[in-house]
Every structure is written in C-alpha cells, then in structure tokens.
C-alpha atoms as a PDB file:
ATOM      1  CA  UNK A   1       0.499 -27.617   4.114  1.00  0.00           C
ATOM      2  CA  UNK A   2      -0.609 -27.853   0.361  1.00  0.00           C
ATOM      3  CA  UNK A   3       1.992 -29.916  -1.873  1.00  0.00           C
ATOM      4  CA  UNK A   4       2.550 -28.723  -5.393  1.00  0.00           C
ATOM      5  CA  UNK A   5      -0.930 -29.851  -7.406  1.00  0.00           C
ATOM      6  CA  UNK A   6      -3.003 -30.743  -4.892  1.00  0.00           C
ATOM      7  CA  UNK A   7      -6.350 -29.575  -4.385  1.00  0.00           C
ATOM      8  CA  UNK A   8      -8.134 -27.263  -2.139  1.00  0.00           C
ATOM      9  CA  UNK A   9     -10.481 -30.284  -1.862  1.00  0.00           C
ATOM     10  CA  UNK A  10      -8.368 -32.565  -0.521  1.00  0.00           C
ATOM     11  CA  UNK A  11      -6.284 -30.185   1.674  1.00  0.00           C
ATOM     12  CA  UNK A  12      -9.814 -29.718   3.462  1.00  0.00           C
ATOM     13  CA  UNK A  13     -10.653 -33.374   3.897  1.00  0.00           C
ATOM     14  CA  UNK A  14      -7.137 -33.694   5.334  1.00  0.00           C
ATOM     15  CA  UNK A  15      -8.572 -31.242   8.140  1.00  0.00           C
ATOM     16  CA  UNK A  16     -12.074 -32.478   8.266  1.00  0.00           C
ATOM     17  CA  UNK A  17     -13.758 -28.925   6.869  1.00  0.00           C
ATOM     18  CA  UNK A  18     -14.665 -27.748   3.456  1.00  0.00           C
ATOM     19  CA  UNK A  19     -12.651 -24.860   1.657  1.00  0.00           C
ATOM     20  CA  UNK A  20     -13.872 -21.562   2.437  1.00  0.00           C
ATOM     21  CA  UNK A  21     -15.146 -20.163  -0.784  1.00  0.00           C
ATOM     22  CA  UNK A  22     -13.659 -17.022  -2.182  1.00  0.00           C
ATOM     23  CA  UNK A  23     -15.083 -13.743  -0.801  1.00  0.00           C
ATOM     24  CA  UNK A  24     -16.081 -11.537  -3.872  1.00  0.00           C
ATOM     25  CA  UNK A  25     -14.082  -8.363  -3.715  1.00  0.00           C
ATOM     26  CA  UNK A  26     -15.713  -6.186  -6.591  1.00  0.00           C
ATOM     27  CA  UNK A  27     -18.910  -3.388  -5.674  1.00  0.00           C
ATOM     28  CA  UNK A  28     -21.580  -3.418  -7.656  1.00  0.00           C
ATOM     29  CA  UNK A  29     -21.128  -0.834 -10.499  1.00  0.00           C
ATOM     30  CA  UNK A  30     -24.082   1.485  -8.554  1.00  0.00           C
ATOM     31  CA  UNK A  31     -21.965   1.796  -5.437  1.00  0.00           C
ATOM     32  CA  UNK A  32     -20.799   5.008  -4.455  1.00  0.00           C
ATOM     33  CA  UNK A  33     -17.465   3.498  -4.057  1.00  0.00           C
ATOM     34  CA  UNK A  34     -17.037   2.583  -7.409  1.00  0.00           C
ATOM     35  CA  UNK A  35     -18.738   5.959  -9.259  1.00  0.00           C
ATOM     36  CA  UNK A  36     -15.428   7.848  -8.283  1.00  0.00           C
ATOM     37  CA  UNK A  37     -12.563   6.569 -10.685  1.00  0.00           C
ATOM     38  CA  UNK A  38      -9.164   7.095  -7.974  1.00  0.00           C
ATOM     39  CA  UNK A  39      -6.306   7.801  -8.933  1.00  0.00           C
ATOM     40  CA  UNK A  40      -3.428   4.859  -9.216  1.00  0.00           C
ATOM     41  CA  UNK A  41      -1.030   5.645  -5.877  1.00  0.00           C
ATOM     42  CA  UNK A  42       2.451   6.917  -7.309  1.00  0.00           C
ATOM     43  CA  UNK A  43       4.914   4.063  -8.440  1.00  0.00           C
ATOM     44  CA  UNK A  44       7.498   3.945  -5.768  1.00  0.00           C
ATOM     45  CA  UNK A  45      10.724   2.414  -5.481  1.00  0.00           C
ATOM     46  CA  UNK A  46      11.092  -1.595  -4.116  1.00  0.00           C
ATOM     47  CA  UNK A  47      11.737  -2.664  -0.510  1.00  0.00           C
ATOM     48  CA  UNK A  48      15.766  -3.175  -0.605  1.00  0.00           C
ATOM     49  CA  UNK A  49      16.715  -0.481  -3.123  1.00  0.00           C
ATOM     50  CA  UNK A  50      19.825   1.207  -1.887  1.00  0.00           C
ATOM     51  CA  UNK A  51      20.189   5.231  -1.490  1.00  0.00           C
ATOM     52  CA  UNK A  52      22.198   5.425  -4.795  1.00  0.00           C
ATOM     53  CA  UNK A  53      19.660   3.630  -6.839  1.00  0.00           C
ATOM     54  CA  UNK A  54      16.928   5.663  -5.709  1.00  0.00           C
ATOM     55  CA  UNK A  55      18.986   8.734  -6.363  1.00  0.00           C
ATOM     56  CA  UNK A  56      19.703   7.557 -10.053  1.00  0.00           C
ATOM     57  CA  UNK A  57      16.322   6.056 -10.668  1.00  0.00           C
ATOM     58  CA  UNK A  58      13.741   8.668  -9.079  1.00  0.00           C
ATOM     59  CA  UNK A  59      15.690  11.862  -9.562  1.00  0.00           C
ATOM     60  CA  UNK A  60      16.758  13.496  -6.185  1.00  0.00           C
ATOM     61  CA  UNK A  61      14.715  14.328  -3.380  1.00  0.00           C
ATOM     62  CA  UNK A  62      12.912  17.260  -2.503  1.00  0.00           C
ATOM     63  CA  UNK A  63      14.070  16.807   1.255  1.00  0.00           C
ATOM     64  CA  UNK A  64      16.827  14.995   3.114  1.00  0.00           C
ATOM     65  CA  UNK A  65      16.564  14.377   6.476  1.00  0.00           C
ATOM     66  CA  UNK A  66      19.049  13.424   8.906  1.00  0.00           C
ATOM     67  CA  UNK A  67      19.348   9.768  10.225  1.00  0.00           C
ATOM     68  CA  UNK A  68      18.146   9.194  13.945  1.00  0.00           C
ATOM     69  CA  UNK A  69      18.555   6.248  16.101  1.00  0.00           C
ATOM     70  CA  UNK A  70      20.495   3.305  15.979  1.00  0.00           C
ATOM     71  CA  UNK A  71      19.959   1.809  13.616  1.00  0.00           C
ATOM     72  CA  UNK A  72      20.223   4.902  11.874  1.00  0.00           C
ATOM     73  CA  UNK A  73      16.931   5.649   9.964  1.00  0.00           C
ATOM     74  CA  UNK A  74      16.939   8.099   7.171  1.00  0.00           C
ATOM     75  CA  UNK A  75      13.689   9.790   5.862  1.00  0.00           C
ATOM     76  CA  UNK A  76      13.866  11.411   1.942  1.00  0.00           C
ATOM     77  CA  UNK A  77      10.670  13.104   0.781  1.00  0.00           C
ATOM     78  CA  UNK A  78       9.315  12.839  -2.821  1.00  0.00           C
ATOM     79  CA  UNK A  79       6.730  14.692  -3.573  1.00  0.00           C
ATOM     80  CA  UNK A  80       3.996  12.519  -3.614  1.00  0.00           C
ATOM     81  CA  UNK A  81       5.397  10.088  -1.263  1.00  0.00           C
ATOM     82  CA  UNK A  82       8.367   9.776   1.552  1.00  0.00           C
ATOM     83  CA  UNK A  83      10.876   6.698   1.355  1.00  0.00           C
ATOM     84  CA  UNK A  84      12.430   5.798   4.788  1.00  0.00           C
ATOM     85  CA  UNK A  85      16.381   3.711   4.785  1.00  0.00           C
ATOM     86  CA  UNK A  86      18.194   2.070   6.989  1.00  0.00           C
ATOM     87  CA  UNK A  87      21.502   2.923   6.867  1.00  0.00           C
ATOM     88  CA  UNK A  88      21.501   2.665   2.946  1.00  0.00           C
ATOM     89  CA  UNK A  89      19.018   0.498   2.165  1.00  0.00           C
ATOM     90  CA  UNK A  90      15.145   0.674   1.876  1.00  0.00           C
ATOM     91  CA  UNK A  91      12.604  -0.291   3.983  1.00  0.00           C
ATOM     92  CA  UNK A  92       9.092   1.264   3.655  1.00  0.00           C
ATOM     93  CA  UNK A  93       7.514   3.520   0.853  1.00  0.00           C
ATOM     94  CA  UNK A  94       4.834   5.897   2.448  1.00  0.00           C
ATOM     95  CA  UNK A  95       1.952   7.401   0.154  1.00  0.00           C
ATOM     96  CA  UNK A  96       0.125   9.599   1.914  1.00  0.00           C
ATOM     97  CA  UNK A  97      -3.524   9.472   2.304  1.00  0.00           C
ATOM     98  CA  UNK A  98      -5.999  11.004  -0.313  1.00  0.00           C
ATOM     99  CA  UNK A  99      -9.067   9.977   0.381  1.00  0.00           C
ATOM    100  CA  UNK A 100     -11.593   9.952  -1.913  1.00  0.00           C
ATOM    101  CA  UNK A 101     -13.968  13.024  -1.870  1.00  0.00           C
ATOM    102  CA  UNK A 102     -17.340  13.072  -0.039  1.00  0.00           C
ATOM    103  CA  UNK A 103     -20.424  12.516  -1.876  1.00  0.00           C
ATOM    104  CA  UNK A 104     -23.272  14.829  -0.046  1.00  0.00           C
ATOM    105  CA  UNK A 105     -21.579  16.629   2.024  1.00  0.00           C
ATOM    106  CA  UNK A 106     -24.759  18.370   2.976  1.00  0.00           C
ATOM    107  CA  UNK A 107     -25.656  15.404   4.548  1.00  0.00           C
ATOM    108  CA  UNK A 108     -23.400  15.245   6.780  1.00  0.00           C
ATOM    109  CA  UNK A 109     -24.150  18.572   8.538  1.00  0.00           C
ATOM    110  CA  UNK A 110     -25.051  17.977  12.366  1.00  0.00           C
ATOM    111  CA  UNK A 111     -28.820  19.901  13.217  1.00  0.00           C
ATOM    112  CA  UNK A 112     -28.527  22.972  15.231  1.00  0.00           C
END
C-alpha cells in the first residue's frame, strides 16, 4: 500500500522489485490506427442518475421498455446509445460499436 507522498521507488524496495515503467500508449503518427480521426463516443448520462434526471437532462427516449426480473431492470434507448436502470436508478450506459472503417478492403478478399 502506497502512503500519501511516497515514492514508487520506495514502494518497490519495500517488495524487493523495481517499478514497472510506464507502457507508452500513443501509435506512431504513420499507423493506420491513428490516420483515421474517430469520432468522440456520445456523452452519456453518470452511473447513479435516477429516471427523472435523465428524462429532464437528455430529453425523452426514443424507446421504453418494460422492466424484467427482479430486480426489475429497465432498458430506455437513445439514439446513439441505450441506458439500462434498476428500479429508478442507473447502472450502465451502452454505446454501441462503430468500428472504425477498413483500410484495403481489397485485401482482404479470400483467393478463389
């Protein structure tokens, strides 16, 4: 357990080991991965938000469906994401996927 101020150093010599250094997380700008700009995923309402607030907040929703199970879980869909409750409250935020496009498709095509 790190204390308030202390060091990554000495947290590892408490444990006999070295920090692991950071692993970069960045492409290099040539990448394919980075020559796409994506889109930012839709802003969607935080975990805990009750029914009402995301009424009031994000307008209402394009779908309501009915609660199943006990607890009762409720799905509403948005139209670029679904929120799912239980009983009033919040719990998960779906986007759904949109994957970026393929580059060279015509590579892809499987010899005949």
């Amino acid at each position: 357990m790190l204390l308030a101020g202390a060091s990554t150093k000495a947290a590892a010599d408490d444990y006999g080991a070295e920090p692991t250094p950071p692993r970069a997380t960045t492409a290099s700008p040539s990448s394919p991965a980075t020559s796409a700009v994506r889109p930012q995923p839709p802003s969607t309402p935080p975990r805990g938000t009750s029914m009402a607030r995301v009424e009031r907040e994000y307008g209402e929703p394009r779908r309501r469906h009915a609660p199943v199970g006990q607890p009762p879980i409720t799905r509403w869909d948005y139209p670029a994401y679904r929120l799912y409750f239980e009983y009033d409250r919040l719990i998960h935020a779906v986007v759904p996927a949109d994957p970026a496009p393929v580059a060279h498709r015509d590579e892809l095509a499987v010899p005949r």
